[in-house]
C-alpha atoms as a PDB file:
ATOM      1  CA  UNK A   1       0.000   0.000   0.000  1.00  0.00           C
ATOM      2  CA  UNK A   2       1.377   3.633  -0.797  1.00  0.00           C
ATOM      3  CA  UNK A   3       0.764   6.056   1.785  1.00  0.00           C
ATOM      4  CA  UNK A   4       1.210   9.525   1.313  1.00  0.00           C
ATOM      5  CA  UNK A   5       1.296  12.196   3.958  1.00  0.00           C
ATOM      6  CA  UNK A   6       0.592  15.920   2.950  1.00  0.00           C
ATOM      7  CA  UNK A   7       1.657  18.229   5.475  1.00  0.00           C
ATOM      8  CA  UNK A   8       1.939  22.140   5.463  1.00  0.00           C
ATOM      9  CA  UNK A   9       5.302  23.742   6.057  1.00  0.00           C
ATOM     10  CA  UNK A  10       3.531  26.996   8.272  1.00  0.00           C
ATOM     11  CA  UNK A  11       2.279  23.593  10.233  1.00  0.00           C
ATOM     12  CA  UNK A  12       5.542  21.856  10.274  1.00  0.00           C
ATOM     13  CA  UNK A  13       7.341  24.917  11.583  1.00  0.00           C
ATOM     14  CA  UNK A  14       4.690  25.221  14.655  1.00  0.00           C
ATOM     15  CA  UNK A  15       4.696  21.392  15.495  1.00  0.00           C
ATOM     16  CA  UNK A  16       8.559  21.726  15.739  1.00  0.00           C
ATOM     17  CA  UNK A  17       8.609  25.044  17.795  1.00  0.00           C
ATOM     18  CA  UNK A  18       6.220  23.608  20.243  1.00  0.00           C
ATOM     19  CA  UNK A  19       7.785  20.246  20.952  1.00  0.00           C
ATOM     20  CA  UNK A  20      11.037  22.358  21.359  1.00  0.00           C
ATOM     21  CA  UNK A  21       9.718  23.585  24.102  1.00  0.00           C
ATOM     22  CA  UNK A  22      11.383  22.735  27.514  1.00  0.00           C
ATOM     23  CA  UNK A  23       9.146  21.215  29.971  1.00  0.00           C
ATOM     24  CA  UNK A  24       9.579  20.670  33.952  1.00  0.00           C
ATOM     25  CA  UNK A  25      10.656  17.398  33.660  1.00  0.00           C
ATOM     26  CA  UNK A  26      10.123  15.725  30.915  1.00  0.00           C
ATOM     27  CA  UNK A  27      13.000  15.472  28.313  1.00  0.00           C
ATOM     28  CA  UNK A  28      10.897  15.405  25.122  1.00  0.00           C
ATOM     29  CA  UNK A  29       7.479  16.898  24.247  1.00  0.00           C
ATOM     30  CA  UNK A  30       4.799  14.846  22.008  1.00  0.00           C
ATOM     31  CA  UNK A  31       1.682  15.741  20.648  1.00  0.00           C
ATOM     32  CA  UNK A  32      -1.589  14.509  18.255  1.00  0.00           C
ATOM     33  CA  UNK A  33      -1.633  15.642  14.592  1.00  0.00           C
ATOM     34  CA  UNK A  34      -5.201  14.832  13.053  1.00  0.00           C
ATOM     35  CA  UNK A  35      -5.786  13.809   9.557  1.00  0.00           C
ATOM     36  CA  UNK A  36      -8.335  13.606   6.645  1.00  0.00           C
ATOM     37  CA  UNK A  37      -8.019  10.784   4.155  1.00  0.00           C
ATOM     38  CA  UNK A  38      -8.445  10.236   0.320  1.00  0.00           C
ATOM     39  CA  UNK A  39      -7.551   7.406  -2.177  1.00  0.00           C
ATOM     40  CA  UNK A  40      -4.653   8.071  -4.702  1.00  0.00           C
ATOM     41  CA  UNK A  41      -4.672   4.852  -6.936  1.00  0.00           C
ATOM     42  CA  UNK A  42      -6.489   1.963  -6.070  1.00  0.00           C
ATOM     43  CA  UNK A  43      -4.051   0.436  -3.501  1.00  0.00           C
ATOM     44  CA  UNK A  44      -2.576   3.991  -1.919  1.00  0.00           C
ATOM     45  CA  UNK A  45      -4.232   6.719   0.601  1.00  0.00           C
ATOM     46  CA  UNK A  46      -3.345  10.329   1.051  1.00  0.00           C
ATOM     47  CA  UNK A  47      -3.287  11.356   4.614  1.00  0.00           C
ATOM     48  CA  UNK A  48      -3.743  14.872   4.756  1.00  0.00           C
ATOM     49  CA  UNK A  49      -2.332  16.789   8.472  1.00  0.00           C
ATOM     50  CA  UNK A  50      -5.020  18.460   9.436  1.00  0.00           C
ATOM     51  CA  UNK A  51      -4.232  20.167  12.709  1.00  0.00           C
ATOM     52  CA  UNK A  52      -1.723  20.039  15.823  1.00  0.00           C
ATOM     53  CA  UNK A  53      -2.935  19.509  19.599  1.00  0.00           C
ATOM     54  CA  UNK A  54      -0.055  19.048  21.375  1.00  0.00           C
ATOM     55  CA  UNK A  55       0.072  17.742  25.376  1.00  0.00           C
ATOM     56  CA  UNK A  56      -0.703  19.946  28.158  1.00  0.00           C
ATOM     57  CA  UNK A  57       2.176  20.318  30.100  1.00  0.00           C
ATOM     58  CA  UNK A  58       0.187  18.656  33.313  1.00  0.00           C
ATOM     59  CA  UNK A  59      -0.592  15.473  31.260  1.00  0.00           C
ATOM     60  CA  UNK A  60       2.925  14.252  31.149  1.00  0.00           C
ATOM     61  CA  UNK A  61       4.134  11.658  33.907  1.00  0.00           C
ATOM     62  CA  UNK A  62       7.567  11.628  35.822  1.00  0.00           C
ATOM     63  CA  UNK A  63       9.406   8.764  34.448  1.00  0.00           C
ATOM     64  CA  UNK A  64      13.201   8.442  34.039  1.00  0.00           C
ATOM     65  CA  UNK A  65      12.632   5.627  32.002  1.00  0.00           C
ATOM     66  CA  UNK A  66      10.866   7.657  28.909  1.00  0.00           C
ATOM     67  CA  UNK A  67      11.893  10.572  27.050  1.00  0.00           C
ATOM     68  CA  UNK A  68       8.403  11.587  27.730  1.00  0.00           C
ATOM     69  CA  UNK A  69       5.345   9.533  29.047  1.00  0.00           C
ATOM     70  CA  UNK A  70       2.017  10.810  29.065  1.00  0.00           C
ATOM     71  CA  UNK A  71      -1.192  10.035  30.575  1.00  0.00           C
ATOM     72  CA  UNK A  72      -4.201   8.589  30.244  1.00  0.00           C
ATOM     73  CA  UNK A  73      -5.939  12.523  30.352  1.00  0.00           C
ATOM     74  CA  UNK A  74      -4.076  13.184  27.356  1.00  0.00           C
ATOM     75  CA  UNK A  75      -5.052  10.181  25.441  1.00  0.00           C
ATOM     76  CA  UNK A  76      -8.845  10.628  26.516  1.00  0.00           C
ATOM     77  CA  UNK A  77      -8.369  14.954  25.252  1.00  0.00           C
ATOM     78  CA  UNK A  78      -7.063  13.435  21.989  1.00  0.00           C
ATOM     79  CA  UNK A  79      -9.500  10.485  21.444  1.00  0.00           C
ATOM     80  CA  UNK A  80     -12.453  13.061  22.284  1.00  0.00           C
ATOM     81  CA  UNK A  81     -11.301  15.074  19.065  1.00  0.00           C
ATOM     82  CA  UNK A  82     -11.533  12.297  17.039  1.00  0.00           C
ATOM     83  CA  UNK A  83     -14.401  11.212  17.778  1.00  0.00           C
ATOM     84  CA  UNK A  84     -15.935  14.642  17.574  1.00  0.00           C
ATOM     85  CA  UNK A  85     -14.502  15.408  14.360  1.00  0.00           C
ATOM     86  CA  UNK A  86     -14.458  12.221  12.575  1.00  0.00           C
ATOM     87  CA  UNK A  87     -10.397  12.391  12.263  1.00  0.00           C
ATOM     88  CA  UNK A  88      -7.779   9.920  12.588  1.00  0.00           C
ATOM     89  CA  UNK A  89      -4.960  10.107  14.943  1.00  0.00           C
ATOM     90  CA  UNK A  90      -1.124  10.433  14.830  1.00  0.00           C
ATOM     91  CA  UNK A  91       1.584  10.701  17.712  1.00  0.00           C
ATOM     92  CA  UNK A  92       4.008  12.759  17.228  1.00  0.00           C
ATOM     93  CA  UNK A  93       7.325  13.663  18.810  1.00  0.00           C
ATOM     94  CA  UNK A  94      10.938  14.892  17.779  1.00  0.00           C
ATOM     95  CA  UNK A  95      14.331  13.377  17.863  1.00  0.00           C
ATOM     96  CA  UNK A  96      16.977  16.957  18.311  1.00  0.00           C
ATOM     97  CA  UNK A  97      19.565  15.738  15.386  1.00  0.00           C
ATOM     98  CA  UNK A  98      19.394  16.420  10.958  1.00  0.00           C
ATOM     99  CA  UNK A  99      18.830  13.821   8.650  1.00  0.00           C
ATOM    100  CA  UNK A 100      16.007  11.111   8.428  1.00  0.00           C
ATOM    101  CA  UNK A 101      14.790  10.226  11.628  1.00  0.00           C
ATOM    102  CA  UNK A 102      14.137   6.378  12.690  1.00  0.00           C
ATOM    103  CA  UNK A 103      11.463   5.397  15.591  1.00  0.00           C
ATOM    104  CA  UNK A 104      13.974   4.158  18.612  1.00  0.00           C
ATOM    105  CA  UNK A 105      13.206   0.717  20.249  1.00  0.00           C
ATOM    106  CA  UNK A 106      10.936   2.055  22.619  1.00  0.00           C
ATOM    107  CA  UNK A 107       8.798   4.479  20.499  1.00  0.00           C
ATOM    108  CA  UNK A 108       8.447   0.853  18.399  1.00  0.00           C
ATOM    109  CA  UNK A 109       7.130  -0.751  21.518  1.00  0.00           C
ATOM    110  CA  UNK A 110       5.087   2.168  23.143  1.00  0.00           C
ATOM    111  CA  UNK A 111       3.251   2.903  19.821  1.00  0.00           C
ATOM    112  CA  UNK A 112       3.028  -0.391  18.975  1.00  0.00           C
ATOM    113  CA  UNK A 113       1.302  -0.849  22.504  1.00  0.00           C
ATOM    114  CA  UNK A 114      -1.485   2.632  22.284  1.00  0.00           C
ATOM    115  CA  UNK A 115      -1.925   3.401  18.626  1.00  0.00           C
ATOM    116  CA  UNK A 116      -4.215   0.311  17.948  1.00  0.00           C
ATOM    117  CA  UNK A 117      -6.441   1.481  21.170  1.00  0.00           C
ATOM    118  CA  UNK A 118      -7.364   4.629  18.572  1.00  0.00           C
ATOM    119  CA  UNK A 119      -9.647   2.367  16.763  1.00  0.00           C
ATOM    120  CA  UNK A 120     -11.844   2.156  19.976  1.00  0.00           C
ATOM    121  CA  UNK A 121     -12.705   5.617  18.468  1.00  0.00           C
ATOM    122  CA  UNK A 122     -12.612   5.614  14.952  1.00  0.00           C
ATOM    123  CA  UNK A 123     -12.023   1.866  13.736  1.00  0.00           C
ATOM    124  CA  UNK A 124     -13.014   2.791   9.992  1.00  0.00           C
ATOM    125  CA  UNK A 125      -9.977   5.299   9.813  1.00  0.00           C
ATOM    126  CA  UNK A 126      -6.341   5.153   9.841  1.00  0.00           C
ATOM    127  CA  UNK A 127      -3.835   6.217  12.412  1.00  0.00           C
ATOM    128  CA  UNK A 128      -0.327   5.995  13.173  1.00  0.00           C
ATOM    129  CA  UNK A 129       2.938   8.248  14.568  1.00  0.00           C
ATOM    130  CA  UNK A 130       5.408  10.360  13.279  1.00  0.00           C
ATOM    131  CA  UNK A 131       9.022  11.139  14.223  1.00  0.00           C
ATOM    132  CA  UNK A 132       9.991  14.561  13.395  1.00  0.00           C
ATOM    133  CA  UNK A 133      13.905  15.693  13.260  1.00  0.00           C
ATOM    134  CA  UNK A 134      14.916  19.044  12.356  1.00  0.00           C
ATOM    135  CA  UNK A 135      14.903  19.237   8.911  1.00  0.00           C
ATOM    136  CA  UNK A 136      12.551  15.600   8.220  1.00  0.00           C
ATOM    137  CA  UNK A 137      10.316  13.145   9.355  1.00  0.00           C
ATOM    138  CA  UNK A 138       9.144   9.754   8.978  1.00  0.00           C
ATOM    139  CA  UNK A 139       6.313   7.851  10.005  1.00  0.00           C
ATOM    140  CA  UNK A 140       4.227   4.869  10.308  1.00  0.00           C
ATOM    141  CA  UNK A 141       0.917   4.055   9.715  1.00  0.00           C
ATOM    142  CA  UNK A 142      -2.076   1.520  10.988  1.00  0.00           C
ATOM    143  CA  UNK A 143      -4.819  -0.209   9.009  1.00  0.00           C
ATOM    144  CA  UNK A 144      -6.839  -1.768  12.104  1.00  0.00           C
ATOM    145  CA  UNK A 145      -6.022  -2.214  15.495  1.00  0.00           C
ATOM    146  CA  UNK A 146      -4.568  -6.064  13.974  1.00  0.00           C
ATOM    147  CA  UNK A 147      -2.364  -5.516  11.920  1.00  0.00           C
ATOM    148  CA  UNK A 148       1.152  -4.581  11.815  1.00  0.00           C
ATOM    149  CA  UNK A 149       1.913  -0.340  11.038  1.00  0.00           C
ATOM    150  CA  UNK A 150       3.450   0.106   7.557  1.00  0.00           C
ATOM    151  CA  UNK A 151       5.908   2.776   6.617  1.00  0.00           C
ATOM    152  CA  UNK A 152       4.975   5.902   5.147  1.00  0.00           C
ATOM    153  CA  UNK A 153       5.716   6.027   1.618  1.00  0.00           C
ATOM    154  CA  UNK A 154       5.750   9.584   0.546  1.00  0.00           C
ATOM    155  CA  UNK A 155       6.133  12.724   2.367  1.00  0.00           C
ATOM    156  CA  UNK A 156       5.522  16.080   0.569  1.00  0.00           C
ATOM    157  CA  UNK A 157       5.805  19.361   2.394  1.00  0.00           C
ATOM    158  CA  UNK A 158       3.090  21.765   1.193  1.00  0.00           C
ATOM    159  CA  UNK A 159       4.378  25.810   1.207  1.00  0.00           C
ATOM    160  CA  UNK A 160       7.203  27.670  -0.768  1.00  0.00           C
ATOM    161  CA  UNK A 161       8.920  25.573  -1.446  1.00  0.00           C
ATOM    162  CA  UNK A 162       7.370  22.434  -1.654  1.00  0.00           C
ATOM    163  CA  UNK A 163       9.346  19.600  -0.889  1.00  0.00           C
ATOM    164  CA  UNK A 164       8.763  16.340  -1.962  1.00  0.00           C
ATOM    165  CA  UNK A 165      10.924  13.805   0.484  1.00  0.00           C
ATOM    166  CA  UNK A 166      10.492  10.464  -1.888  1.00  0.00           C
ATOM    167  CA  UNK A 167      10.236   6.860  -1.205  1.00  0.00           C
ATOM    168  CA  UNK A 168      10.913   5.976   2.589  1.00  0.00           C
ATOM    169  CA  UNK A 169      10.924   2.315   3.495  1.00  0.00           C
END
């Protein structure tokens, strides 16, 4: 399957200045970007970004164990918005270095562990996470709450200039 994310720059820029951010204790900052969907070709889907909610700062848990870790009050804020706006889900959080960024072993496990409890509130849509660095991202995507995520395919940056980041695997 191809998937394509569409993604504004003006909303790339504000996703990354926000989970900049310092926080009290956390070492990271995450967030929820919603989507829209539409079919490309007959086996592809574009995911279009649709807006940016990111964490309230007195969500987050103390854990020296996670970059971040949030709760289950900003899972429940998130969820509500889907299900209020018919919208799927997509985690997203930053890793501070250039170049491609690659899920680490733990956002594998974590997201492996909460994405698929999104389709307790939208099952017919698709959700997933995305890994932002500072000058790309990459992300993955889920089908249903049974299957395994898939990579996301294509990545173009809508805004002057747009930027088309290619094939991703």
């Amino acid at each position: 399957m191809k998937t394509h994310l569409r993604i504004t720059r003006e909303m790339l820029v504000n996703v990354r200045i926000d989970l900049a951010r310092p926080h009290a204790f956390a070492h990271e900052r995450v967030g929820f970007i919603t989507c829209k969907f539409g079919s490309i070709d007959p086996s592809g889907v574009v995911i279009l970004a649709q807006s940016y909610y990111p964490v309230a700062d007195e969500d987050y848990i103390r854990d020296p164990r996670y970059g971040a870790l949030i709760g289950s009050d900003a899972f429940r804020k998130a969820f509500q918005v889907a299900y209020n706006n018919n919208i799927g889900l997509f985690h997203i959080h930053m890793h501070p270095h250039q170049g491609v960024p690659r899920p680490s072993r733990i956002d594998l496990l974590e997201t492996a562990r909460f994405v698929p409890d999104f389709f307790n509130v939208r099952p017919a849509l698709l959700h997933g996470a995305l890994v932002l660095s500072r000058d790309s991202l990459s992300g993955r995507v889920w089908t249903s709450a049974h299957m395994p995520p898939k990579p996301i395919t294509h990545i173009t940056i809508v805004g002057a200039p747009i930027e088309t980041l290619g094939y991703r695997r």
